[in-house]
N, C-alpha and C. Protein backbone atom coordinates (compact mmCIF):
# COMPACT_ATOMS: atom_id res chain seq x y z
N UNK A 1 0.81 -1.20 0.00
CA UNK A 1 0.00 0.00 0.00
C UNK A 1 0.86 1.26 0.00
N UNK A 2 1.92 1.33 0.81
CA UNK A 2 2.77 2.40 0.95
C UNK A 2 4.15 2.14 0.38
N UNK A 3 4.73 2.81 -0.25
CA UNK A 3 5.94 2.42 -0.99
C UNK A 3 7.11 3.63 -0.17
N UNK A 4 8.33 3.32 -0.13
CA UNK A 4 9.35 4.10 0.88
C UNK A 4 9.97 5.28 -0.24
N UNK A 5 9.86 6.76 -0.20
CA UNK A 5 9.87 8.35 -0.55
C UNK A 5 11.85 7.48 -1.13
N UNK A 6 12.31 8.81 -1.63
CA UNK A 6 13.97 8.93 -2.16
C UNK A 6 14.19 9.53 -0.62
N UNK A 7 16.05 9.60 -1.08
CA UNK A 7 16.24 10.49 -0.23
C UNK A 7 15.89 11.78 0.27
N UNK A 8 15.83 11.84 1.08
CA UNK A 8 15.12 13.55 1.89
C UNK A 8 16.31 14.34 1.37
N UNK A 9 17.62 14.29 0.69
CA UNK A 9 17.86 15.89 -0.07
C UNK A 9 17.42 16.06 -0.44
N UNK A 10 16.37 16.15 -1.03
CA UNK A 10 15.21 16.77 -2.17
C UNK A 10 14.45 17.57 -1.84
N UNK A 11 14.25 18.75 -3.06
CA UNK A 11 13.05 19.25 -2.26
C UNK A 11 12.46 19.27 -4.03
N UNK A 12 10.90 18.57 -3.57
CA UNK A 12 10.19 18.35 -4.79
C UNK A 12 9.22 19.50 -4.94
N UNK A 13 9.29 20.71 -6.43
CA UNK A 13 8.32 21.56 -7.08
C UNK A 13 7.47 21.23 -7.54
N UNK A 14 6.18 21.20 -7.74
CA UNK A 14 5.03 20.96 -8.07
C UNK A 14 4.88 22.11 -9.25
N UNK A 15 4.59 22.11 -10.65
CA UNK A 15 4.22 23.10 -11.29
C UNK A 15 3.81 22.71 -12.69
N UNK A 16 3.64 23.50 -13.38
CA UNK A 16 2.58 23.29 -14.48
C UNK A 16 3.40 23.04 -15.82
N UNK A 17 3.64 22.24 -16.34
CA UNK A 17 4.66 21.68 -18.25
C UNK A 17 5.25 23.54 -18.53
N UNK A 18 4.64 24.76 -18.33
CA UNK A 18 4.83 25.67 -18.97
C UNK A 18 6.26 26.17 -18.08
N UNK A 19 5.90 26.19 -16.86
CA UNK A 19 6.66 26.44 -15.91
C UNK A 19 7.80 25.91 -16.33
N UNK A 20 7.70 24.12 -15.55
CA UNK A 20 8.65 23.57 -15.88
C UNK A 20 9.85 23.62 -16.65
N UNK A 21 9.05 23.94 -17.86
CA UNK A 21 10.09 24.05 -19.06
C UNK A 21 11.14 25.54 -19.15
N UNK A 22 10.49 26.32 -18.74
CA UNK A 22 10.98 27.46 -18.46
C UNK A 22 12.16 27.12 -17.08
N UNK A 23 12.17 26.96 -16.17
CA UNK A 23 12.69 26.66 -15.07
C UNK A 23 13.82 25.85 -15.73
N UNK A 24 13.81 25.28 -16.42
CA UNK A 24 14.81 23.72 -16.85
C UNK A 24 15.72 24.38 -18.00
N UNK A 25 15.28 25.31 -18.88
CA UNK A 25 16.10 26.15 -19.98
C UNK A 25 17.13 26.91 -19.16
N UNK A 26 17.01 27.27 -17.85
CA UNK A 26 18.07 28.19 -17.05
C UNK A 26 18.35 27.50 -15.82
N UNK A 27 18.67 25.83 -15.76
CA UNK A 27 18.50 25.29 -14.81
C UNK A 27 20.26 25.93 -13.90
N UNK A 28 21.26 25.33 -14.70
CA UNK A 28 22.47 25.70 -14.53
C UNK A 28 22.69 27.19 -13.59
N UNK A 29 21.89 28.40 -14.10
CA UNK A 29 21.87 29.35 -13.55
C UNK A 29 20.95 29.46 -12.10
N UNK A 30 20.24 29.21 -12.13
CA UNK A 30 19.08 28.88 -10.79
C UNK A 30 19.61 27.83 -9.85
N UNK A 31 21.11 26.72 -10.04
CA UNK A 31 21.25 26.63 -9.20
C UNK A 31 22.31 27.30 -8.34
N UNK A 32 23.11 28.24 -9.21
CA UNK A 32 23.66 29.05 -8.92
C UNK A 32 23.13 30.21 -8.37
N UNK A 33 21.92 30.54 -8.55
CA UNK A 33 21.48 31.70 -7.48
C UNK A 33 20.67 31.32 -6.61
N UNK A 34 20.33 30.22 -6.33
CA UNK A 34 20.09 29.46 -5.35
C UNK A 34 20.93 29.34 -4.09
N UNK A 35 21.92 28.66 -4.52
CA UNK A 35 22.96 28.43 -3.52
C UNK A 35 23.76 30.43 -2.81
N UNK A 36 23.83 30.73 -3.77
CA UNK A 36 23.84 32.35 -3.52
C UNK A 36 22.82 33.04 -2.23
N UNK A 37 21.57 32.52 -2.75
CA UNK A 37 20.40 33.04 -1.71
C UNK A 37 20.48 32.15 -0.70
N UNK A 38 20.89 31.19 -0.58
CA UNK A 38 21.15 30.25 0.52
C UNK A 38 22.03 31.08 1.53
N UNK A 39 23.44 31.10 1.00
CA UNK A 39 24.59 31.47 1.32
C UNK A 39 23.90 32.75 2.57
N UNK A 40 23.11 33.47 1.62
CA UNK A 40 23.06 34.81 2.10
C UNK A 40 21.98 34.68 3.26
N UNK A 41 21.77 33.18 3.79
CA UNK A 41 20.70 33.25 5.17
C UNK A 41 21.79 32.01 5.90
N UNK A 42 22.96 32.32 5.94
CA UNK A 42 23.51 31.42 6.12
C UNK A 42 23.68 29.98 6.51
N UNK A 43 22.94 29.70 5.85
CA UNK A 43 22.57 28.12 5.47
C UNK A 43 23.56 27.28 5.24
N UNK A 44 23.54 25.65 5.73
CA UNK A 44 24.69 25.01 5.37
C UNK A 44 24.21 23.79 3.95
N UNK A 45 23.18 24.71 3.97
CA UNK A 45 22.30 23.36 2.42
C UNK A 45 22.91 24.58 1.21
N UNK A 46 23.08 23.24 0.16
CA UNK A 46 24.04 23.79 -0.80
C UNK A 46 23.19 22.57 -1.85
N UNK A 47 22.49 23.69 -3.45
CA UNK A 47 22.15 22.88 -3.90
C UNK A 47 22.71 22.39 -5.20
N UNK A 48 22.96 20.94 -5.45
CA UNK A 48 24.32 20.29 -6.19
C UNK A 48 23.40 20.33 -7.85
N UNK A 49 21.97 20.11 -7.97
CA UNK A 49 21.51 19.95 -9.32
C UNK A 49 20.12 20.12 -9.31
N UNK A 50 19.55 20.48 -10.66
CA UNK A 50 17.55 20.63 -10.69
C UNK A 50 17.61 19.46 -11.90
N UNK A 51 16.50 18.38 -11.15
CA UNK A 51 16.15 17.62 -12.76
C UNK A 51 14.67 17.75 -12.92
N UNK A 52 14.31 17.35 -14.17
CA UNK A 52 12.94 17.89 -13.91
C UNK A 52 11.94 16.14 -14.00
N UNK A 53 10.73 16.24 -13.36
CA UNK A 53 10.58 15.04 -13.24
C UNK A 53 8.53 15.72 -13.74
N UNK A 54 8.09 14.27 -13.61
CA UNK A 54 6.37 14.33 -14.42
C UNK A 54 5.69 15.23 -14.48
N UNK A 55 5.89 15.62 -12.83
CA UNK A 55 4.89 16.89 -12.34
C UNK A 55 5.49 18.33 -11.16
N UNK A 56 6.49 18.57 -11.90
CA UNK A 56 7.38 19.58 -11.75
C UNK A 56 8.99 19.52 -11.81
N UNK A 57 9.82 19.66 -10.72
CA UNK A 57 11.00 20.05 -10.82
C UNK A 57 11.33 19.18 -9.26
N UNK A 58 12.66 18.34 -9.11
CA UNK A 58 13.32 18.40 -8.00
C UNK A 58 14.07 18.88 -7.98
N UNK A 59 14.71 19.65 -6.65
CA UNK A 59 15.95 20.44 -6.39
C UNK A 59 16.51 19.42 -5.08
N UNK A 60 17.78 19.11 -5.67
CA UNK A 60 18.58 18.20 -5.26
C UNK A 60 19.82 19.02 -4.30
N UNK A 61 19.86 18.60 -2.86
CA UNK A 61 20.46 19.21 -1.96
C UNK A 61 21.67 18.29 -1.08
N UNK A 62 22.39 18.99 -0.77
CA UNK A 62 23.47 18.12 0.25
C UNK A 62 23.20 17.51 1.11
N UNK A 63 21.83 18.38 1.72
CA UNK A 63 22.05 17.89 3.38
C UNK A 63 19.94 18.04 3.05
N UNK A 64 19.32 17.64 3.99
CA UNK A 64 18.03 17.56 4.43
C UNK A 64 17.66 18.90 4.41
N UNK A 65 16.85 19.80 3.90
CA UNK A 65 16.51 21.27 4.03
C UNK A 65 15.94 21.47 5.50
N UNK A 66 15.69 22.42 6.23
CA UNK A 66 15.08 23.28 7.32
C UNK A 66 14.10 24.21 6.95
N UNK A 67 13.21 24.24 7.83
CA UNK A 67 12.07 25.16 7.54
C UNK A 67 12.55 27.06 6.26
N UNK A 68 13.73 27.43 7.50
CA UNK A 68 13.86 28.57 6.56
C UNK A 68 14.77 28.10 5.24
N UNK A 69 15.11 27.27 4.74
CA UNK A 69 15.74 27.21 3.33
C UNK A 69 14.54 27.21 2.54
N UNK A 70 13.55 26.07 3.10
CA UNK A 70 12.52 26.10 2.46
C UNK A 70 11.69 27.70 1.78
N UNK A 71 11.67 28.57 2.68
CA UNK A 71 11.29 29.45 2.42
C UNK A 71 12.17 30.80 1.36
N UNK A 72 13.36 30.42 1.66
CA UNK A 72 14.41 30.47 0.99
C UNK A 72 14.23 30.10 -0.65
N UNK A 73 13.91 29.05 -1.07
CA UNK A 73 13.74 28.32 -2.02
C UNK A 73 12.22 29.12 -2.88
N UNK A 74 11.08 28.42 -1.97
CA UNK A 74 9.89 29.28 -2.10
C UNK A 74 10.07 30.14 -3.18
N UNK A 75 10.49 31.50 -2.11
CA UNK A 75 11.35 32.71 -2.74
C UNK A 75 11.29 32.94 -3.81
N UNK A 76 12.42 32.38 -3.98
CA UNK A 76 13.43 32.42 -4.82
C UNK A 76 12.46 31.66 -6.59
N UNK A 77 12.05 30.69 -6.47
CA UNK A 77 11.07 29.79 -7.58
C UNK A 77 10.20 30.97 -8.31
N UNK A 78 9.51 31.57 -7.23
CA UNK A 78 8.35 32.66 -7.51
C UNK A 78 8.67 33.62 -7.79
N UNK A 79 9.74 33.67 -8.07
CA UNK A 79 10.11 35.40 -8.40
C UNK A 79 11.12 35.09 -9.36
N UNK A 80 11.29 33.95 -10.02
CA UNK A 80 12.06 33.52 -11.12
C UNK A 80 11.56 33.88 -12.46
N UNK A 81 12.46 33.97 -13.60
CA UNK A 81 11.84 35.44 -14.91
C UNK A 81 11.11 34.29 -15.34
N UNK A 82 10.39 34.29 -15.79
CA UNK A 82 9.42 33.44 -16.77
C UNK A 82 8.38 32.45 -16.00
N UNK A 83 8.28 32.72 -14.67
CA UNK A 83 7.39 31.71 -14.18
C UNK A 83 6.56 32.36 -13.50
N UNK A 84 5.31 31.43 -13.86
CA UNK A 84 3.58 32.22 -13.45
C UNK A 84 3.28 31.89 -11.68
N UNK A 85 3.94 32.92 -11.04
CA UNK A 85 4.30 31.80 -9.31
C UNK A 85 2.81 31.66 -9.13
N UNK A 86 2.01 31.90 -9.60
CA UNK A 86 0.30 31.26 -9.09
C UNK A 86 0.32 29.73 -9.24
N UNK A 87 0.93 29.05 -10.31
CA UNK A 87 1.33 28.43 -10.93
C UNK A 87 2.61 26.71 -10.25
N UNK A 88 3.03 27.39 -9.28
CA UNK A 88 3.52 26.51 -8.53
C UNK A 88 3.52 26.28 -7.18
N UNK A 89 3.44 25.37 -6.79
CA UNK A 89 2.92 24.64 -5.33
C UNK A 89 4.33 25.45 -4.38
N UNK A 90 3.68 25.30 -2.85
CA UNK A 90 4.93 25.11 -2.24
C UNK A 90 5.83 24.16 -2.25
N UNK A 91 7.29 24.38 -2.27
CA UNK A 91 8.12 23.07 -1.87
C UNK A 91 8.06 22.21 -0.97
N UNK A 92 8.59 21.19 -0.73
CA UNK A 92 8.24 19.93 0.28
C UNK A 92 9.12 18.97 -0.35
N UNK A 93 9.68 18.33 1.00
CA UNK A 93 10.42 17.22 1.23
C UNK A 93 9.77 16.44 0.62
N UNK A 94 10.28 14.87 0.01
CA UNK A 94 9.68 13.70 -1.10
C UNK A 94 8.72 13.02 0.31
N UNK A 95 7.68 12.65 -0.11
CA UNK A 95 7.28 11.67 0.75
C UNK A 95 6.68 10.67 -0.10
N UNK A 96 6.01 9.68 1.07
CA UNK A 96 5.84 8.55 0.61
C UNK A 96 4.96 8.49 -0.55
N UNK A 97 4.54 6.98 -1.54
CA UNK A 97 3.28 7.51 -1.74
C UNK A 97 2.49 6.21 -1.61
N UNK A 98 1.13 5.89 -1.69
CA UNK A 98 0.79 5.03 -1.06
C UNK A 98 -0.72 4.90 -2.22
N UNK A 99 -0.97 3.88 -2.62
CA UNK A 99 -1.66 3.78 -3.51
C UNK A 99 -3.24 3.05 -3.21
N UNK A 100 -4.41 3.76 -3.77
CA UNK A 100 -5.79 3.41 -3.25
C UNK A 100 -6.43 3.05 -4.45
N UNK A 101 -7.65 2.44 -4.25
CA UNK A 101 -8.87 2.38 -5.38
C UNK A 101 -9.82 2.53 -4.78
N UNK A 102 -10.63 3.04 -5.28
CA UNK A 102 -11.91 3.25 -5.55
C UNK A 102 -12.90 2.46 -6.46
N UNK A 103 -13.52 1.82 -5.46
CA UNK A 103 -14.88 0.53 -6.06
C UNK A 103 -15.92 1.26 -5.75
N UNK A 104 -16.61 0.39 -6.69
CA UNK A 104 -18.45 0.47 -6.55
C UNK A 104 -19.24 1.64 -7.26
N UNK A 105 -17.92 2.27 -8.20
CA UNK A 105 -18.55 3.57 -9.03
C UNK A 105 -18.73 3.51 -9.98
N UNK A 106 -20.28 4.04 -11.01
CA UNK A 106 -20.33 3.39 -12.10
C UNK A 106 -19.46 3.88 -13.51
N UNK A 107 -19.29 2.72 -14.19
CA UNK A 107 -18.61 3.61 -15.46
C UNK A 107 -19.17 4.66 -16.28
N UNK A 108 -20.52 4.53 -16.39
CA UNK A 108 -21.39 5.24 -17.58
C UNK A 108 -21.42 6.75 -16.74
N UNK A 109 -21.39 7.76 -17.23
CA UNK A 109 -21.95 8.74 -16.23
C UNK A 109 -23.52 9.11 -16.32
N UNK A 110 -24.19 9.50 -15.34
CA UNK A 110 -25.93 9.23 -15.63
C UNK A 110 -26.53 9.76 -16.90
N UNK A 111 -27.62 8.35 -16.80
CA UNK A 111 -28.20 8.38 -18.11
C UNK A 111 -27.61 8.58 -19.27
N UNK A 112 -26.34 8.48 -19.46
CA UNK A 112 -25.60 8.34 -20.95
C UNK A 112 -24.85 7.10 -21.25
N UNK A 113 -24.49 7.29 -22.64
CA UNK A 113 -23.38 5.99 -22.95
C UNK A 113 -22.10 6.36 -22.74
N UNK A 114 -21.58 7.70 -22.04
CA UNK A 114 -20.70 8.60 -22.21
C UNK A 114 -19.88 7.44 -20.92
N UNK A 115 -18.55 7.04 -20.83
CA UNK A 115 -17.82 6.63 -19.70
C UNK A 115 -17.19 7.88 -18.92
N UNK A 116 -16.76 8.00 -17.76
CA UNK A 116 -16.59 8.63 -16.56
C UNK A 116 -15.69 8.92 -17.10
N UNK A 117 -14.98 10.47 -17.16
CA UNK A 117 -13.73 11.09 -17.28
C UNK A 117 -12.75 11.05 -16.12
N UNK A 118 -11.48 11.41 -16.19
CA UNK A 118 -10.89 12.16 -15.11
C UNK A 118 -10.92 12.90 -14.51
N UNK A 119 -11.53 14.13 -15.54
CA UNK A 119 -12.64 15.31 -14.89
C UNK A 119 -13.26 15.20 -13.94
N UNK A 120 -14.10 14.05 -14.58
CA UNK A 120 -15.32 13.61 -13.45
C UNK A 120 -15.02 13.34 -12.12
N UNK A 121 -13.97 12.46 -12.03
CA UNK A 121 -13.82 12.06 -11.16
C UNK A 121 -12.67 13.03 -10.19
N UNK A 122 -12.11 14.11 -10.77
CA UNK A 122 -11.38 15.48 -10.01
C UNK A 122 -12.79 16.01 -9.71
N UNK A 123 -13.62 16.05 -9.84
CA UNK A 123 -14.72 16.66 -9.42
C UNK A 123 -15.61 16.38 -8.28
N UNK A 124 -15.58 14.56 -8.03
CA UNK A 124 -16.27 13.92 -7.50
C UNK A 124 -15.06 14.22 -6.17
N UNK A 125 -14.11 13.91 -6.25
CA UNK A 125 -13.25 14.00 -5.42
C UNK A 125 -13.07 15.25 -4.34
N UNK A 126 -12.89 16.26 -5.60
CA UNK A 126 -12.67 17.67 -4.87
C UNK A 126 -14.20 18.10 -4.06
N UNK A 127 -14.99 17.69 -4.38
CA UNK A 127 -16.27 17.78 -3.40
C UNK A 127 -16.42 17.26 -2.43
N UNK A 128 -15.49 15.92 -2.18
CA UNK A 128 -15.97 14.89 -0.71
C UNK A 128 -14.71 15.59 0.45
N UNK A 129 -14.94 16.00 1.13
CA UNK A 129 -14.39 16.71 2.47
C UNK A 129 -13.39 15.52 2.94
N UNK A 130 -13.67 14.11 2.70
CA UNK A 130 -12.76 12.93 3.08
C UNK A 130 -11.58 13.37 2.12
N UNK A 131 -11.42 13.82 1.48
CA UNK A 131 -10.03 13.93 0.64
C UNK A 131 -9.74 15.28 0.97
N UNK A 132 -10.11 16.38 1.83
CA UNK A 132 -8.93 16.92 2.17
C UNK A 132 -7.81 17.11 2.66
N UNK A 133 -7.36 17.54 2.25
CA UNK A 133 -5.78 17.77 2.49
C UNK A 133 -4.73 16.22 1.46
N UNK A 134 -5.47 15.97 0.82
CA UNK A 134 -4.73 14.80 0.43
C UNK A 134 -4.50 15.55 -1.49
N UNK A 135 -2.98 15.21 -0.81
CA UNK A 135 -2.13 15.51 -2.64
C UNK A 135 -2.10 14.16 -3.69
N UNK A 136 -2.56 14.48 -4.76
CA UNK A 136 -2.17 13.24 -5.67
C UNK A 136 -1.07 13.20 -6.41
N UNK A 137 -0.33 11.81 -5.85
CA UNK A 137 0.86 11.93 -7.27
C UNK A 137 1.44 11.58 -8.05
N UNK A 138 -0.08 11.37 -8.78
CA UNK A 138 0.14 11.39 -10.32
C UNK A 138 -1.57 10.92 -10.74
N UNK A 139 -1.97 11.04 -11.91
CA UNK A 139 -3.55 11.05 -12.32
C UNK A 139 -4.16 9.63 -12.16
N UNK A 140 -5.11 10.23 -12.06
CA UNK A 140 -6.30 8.98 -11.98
C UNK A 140 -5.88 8.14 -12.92
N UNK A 141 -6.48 6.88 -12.84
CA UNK A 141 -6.54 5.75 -13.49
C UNK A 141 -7.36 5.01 -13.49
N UNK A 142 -8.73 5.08 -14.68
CA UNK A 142 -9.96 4.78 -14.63
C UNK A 142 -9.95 2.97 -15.55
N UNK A 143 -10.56 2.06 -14.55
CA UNK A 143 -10.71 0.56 -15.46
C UNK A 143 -12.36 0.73 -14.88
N UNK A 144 -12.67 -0.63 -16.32
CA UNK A 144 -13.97 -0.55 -16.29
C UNK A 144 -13.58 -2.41 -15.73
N UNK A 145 -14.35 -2.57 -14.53
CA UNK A 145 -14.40 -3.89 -14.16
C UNK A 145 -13.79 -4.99 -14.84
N UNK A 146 -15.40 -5.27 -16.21
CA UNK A 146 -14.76 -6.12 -16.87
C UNK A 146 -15.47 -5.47 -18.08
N UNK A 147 -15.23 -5.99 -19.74
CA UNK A 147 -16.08 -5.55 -20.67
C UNK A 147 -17.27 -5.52 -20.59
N UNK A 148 -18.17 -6.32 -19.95
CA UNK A 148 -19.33 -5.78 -19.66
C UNK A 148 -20.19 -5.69 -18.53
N UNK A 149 -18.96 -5.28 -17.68
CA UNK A 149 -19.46 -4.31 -16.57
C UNK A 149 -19.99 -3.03 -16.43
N UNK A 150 -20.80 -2.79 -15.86
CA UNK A 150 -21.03 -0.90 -15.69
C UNK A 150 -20.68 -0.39 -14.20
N UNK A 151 -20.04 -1.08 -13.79
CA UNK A 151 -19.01 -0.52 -12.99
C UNK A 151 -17.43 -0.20 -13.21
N UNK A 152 -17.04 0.76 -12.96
CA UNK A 152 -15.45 1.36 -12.22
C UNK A 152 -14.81 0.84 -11.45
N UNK A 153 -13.38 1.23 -11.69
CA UNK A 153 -12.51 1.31 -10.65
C UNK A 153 -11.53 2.04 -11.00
N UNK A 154 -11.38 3.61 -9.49
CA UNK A 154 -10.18 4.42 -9.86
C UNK A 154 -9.19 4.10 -9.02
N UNK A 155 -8.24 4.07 -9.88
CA UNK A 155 -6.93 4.12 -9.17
C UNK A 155 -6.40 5.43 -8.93
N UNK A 156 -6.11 5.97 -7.48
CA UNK A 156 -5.50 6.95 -6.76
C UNK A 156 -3.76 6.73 -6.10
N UNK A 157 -3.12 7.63 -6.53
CA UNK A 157 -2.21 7.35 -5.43
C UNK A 157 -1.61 8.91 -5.02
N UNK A 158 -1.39 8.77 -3.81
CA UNK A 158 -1.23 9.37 -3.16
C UNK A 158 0.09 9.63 -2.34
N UNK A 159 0.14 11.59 -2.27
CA UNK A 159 1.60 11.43 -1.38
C UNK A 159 0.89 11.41 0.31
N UNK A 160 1.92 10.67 0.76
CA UNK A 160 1.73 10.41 2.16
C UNK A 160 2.77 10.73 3.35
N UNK A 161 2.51 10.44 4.23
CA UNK A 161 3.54 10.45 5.65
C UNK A 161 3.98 9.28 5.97
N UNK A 162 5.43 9.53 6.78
CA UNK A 162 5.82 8.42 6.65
C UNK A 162 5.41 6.71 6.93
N UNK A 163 4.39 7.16 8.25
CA UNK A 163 3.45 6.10 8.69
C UNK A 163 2.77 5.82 8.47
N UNK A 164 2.37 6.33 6.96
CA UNK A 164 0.93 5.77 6.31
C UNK A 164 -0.36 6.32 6.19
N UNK A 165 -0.14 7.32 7.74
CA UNK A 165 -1.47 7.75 8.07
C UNK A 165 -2.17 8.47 6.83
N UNK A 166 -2.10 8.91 6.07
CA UNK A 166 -2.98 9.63 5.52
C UNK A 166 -4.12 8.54 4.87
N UNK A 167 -3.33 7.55 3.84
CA UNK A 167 -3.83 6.21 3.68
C UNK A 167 -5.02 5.25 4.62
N UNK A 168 -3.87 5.02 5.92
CA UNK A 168 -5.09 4.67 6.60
C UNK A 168 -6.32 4.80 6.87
N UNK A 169 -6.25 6.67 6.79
CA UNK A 169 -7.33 7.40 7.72
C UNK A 169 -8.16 7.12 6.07
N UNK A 170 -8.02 6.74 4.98
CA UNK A 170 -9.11 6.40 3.71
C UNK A 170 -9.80 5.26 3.56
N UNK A 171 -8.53 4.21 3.63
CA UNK A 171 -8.98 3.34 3.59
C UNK A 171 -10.26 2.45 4.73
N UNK A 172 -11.35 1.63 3.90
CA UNK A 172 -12.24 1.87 3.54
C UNK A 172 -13.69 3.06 4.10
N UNK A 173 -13.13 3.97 3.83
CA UNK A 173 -14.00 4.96 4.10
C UNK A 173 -14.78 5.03 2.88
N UNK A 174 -16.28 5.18 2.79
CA UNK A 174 -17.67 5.15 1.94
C UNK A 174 -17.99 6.62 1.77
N UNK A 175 -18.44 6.96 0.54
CA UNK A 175 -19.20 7.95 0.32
C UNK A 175 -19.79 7.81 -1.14
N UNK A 176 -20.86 8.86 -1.06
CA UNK A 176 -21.94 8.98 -2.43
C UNK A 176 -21.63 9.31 -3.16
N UNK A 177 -21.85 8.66 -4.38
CA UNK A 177 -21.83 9.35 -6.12
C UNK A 177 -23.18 8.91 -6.42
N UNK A 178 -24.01 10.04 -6.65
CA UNK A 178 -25.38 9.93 -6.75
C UNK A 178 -25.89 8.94 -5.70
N UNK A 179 -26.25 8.10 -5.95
CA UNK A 179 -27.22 6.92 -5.11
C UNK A 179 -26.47 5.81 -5.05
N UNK A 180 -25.12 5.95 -5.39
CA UNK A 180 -24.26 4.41 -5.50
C UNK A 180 -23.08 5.23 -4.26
N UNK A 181 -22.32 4.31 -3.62
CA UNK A 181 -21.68 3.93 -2.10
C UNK A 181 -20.46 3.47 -2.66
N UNK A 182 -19.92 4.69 -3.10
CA UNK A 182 -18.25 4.17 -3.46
C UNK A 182 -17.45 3.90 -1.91
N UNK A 183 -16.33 2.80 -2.20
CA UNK A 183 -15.40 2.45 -1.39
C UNK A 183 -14.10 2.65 -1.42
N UNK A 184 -13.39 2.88 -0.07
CA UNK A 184 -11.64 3.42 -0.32
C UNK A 184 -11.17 2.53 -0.38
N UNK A 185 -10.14 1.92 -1.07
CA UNK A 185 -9.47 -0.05 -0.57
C UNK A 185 -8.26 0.36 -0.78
N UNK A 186 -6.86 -0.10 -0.19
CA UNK A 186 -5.98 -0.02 -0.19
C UNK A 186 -5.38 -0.63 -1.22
N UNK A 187 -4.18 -0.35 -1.60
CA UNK A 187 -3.82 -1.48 -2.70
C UNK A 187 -2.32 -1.77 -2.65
N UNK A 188 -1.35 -2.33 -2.88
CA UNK A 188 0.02 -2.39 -3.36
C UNK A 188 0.60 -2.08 -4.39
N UNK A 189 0.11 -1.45 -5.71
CA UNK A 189 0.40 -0.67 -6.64
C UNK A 189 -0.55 -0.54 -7.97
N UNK A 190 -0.31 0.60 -8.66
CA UNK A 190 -1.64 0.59 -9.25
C UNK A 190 -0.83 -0.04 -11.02
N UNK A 191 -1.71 -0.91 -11.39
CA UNK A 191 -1.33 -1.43 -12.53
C UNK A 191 -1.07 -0.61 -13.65
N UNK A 192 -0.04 -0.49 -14.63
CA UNK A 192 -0.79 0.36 -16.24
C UNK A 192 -0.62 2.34 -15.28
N UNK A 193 0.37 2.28 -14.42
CA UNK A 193 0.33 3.81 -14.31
C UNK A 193 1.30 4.45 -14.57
N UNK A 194 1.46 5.23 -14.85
CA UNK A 194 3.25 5.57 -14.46
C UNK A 194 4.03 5.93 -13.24
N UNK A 195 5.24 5.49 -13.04
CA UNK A 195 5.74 6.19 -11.75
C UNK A 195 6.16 7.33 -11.95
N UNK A 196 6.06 8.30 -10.22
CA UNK A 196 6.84 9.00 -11.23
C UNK A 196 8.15 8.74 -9.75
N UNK A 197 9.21 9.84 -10.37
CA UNK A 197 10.25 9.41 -10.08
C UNK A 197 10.87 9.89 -8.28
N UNK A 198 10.08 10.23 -8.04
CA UNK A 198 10.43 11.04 -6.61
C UNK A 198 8.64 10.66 -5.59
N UNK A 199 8.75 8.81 -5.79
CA UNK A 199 7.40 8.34 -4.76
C UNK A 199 8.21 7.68 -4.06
């Protein structure tokens, strides 16, 4: 269910393909004024490289970051020439990630022949109060039972803490999609997804 984070030098960016790409054309230089803005809160984190990974940027560090590098970093991202800082998450240490499904939801969406989007289901999600505070990382992954089933199953995974808890506190927790009683189930990895590289 829970798979073990990289090393904690990291500090993983969250941001949008436009960003990204921008950020990665002047990587060489950004880590050079990085380590500069470091320097200048006298910090003993010194950062060695940026690679860019699915769903943003890691910044690769010597030592474990501290609250103020972090902010340091922050900074420094958002006020970088070409990037939309609305646009990128705060930084954060790699954590775990820990992978769920979702049963008992139907494929069709009502009254059509239309099957359930990703949309749909960022929608269904961002409405149930049980998923707050919970980051995803990396997209849904919608199977239809079997060929002629009219039921679902999404695959979620999720970043987590180191003990799982976020996971736990889902797994099997119930809630409504229309008149049907979807379920949280834990899983050991989600088939057909991609990894990405900092779970």
């Amino acid at each position: 269910m829970t798979i073990k984070g990289p090393s904690r030098k990291q500090v993983i960016v969250l941001m949008n393909n436009d960003n990204k790409k921008s950020f990665m054309e002047d990587s060489s230089n950004h880590v050079t004024n990085l380590n500069r803005a470091l320097k200048n809160i006298k910090s003993n984190i010194l950062v060695d490289f940026i690679c860019q990974e699915q769903l943003g940027v890691t910044i690769v560090t010597n030592k474990v970051v501290i609250a103020l590098d972090f902010q340091t970093i922050k900074k420094y991202i958002k006020s970088a020439n070409y990037i939309e800082a609305d646009e990128v998450e705060v930084p954060r240490l790699p954590q775990l990630k820990s992978y769920l499904k979702i049963i008992s939801i139907p494929y069709l969406r009502k009254n059509t022949l239309t099957p359930i989007t990703s949309n749909t289901v960022k929608d269904i999600i961002k409405k149930n109060y049980i998923f707050n505070n919970i980051i995803l990382a990396s997209k849904y992954c919608i199977i239809r039972v079997s060929p002629k089933s009219d039921m679902a199953i999404i695959w979620i995974d999720i970043w987590d803490v180191q003990s799982g808890n976020k996971a736990k506190e889902l797994i099997n927790r119930c809630f409504n999609i229309g008149s049907y009683i979807a379920i949280i189930r834990g899983m050991n990895m989600n088939p057909g997804v991609l990894q990405y590289k900092n779970c």
